[in-house]
N, C-alpha and C. Protein backbone atom coordinates (compact mmCIF):
# COMPACT_ATOMS: atom_id res chain seq x y z
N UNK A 1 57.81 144.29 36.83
CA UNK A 1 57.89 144.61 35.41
C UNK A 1 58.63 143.51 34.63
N UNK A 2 59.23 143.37 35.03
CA UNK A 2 60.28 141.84 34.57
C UNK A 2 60.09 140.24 35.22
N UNK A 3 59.30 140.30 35.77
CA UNK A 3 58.59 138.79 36.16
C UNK A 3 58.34 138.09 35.47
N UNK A 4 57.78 138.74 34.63
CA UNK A 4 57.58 137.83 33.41
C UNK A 4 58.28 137.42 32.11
N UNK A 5 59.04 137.68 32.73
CA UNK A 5 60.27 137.59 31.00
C UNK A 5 60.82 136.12 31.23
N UNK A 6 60.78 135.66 32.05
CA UNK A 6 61.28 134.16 32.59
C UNK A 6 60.02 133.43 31.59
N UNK A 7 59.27 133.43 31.83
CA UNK A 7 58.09 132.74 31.53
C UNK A 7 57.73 132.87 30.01
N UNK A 8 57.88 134.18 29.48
CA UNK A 8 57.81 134.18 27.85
C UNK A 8 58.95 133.58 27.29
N UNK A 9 60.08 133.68 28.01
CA UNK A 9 61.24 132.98 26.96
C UNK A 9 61.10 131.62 27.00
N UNK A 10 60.89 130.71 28.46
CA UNK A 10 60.34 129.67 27.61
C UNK A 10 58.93 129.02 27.38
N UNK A 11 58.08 130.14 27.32
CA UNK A 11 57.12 129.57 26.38
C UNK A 11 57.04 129.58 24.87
N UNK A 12 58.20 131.19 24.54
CA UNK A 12 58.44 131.03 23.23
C UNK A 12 58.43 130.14 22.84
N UNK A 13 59.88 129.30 23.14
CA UNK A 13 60.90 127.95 22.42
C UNK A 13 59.84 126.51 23.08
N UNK A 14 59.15 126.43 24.20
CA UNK A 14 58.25 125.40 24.23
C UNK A 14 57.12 125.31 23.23
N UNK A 15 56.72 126.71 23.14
CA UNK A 15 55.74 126.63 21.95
C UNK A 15 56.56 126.04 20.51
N UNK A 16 56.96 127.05 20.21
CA UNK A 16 58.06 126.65 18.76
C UNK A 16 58.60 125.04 18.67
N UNK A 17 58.58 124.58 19.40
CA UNK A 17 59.45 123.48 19.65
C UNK A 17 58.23 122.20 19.53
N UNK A 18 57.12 122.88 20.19
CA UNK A 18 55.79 121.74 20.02
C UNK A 18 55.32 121.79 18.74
N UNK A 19 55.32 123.31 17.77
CA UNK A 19 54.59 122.77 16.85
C UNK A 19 55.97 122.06 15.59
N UNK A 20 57.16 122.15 16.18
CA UNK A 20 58.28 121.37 15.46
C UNK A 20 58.08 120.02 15.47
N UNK A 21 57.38 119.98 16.40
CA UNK A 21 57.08 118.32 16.88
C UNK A 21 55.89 117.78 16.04
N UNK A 22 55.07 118.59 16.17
CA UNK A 22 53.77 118.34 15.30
C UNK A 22 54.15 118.05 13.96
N UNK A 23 54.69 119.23 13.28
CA UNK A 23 54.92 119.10 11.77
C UNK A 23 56.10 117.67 11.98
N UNK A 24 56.97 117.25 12.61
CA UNK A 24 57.72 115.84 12.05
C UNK A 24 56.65 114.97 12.26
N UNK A 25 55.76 114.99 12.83
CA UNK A 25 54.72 114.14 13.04
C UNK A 25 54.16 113.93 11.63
N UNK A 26 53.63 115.01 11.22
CA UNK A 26 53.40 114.85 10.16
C UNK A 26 53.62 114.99 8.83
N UNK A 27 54.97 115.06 8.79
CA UNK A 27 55.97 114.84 7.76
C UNK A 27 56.99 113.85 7.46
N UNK A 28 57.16 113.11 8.49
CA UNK A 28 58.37 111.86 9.07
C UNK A 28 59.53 112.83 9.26
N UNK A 29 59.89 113.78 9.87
CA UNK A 29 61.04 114.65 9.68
C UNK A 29 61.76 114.46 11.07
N UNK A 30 61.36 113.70 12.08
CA UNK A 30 61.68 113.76 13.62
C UNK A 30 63.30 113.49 13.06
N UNK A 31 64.05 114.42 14.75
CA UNK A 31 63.97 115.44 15.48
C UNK A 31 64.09 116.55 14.63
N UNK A 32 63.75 116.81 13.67
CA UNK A 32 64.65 118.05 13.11
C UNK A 32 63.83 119.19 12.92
N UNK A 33 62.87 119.11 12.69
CA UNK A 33 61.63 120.50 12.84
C UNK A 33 61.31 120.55 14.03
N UNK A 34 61.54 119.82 14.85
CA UNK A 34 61.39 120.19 16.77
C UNK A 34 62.74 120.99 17.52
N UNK A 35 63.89 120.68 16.95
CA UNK A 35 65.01 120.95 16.85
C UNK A 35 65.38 122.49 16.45
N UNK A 36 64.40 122.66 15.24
CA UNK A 36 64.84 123.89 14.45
C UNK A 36 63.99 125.04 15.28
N UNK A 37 62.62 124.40 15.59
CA UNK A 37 61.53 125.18 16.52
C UNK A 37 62.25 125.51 17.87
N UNK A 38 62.88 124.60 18.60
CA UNK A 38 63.21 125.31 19.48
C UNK A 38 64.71 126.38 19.63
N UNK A 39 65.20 126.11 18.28
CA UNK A 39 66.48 127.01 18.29
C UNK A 39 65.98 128.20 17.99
N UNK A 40 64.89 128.42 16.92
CA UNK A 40 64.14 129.46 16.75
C UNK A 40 63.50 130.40 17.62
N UNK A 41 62.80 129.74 18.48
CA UNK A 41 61.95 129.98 20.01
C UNK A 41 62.95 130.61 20.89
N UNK A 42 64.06 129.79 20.95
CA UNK A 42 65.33 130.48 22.17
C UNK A 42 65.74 131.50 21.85
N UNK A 43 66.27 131.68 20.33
CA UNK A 43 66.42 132.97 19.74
C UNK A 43 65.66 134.12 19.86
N UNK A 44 64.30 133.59 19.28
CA UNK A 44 63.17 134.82 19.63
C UNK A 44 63.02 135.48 20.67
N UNK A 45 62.99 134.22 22.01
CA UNK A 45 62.74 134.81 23.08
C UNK A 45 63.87 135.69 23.89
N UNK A 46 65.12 135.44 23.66
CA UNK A 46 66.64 135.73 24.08
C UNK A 46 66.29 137.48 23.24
N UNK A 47 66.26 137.52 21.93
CA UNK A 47 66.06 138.67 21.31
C UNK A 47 64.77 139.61 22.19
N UNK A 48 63.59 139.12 22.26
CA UNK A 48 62.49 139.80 22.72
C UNK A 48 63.05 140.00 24.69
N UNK A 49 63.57 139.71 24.92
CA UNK A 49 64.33 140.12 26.53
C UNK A 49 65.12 140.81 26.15
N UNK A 50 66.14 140.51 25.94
CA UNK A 50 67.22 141.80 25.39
C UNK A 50 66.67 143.11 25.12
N UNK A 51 65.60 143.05 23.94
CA UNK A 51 65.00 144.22 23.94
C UNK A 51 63.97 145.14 24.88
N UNK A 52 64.01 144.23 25.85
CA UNK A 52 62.74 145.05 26.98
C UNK A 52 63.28 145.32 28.16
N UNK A 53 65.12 145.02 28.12
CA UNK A 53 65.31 145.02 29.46
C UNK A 53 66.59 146.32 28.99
N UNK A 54 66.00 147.56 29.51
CA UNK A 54 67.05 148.92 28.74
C UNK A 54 68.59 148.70 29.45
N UNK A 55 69.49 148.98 28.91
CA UNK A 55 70.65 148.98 29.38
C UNK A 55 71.25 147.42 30.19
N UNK A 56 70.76 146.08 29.90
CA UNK A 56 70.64 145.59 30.61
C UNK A 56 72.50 144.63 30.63
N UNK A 57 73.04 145.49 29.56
CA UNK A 57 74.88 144.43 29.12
C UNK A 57 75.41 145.79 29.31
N UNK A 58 75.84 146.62 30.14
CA UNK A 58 76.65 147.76 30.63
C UNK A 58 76.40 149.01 29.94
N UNK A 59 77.29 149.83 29.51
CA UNK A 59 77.28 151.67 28.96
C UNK A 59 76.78 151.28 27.79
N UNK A 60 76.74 151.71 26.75
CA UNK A 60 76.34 151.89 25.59
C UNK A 60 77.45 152.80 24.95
N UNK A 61 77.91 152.59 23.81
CA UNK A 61 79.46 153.39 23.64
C UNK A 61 79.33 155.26 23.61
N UNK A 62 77.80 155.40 23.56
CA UNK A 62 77.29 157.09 23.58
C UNK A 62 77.82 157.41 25.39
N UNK A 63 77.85 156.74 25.78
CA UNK A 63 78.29 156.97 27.21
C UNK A 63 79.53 157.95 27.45
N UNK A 64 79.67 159.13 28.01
CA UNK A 64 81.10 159.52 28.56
C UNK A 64 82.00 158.55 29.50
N UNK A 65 82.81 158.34 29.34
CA UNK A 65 84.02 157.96 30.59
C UNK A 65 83.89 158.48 31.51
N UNK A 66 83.87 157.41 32.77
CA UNK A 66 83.99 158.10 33.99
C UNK A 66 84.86 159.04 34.34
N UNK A 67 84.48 160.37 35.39
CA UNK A 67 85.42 161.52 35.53
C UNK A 67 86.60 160.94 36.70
N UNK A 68 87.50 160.98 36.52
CA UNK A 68 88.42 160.48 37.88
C UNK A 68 88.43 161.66 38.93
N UNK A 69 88.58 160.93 39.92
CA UNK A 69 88.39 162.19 41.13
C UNK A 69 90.02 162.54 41.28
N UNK A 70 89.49 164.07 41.78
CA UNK A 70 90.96 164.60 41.74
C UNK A 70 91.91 164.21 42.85
């Protein structure tokens, strides 16, 4: 179920990052729209994992405290 989350995050930011490359190409803007594409892409993809992987950074504060044993 999660095999693939490796592989979308960086195709996100490889994608994002190529067509950053494209547009300085054709704007004279190098590195900086390749730059912005892939900070964008890492983000996206970092966000879109986070969200598919449930509980995946510990309790959630709706959580009870553990009961101590007597």
């Amino acid at each position: 179920m999660y095999g693939s989350l490796g592989f979308q995050f960086a195709g996100t930011f490889l994608v994002l990052g190529a067509v950053g490359w494209w547009l300085d190409g054709q704007l004279g803007t190098a590195p900086w729209l390749m730059l912005v594409g892939i900070v964008l892409g890492a983000g996206g993809g970092f966000y879109s994992m986070v969200k598919k992987v449930p509980g995946g950074f510990g309790k959630s504060p709706q959580d009870p405290p553990p009961k101590r044993p007597s």
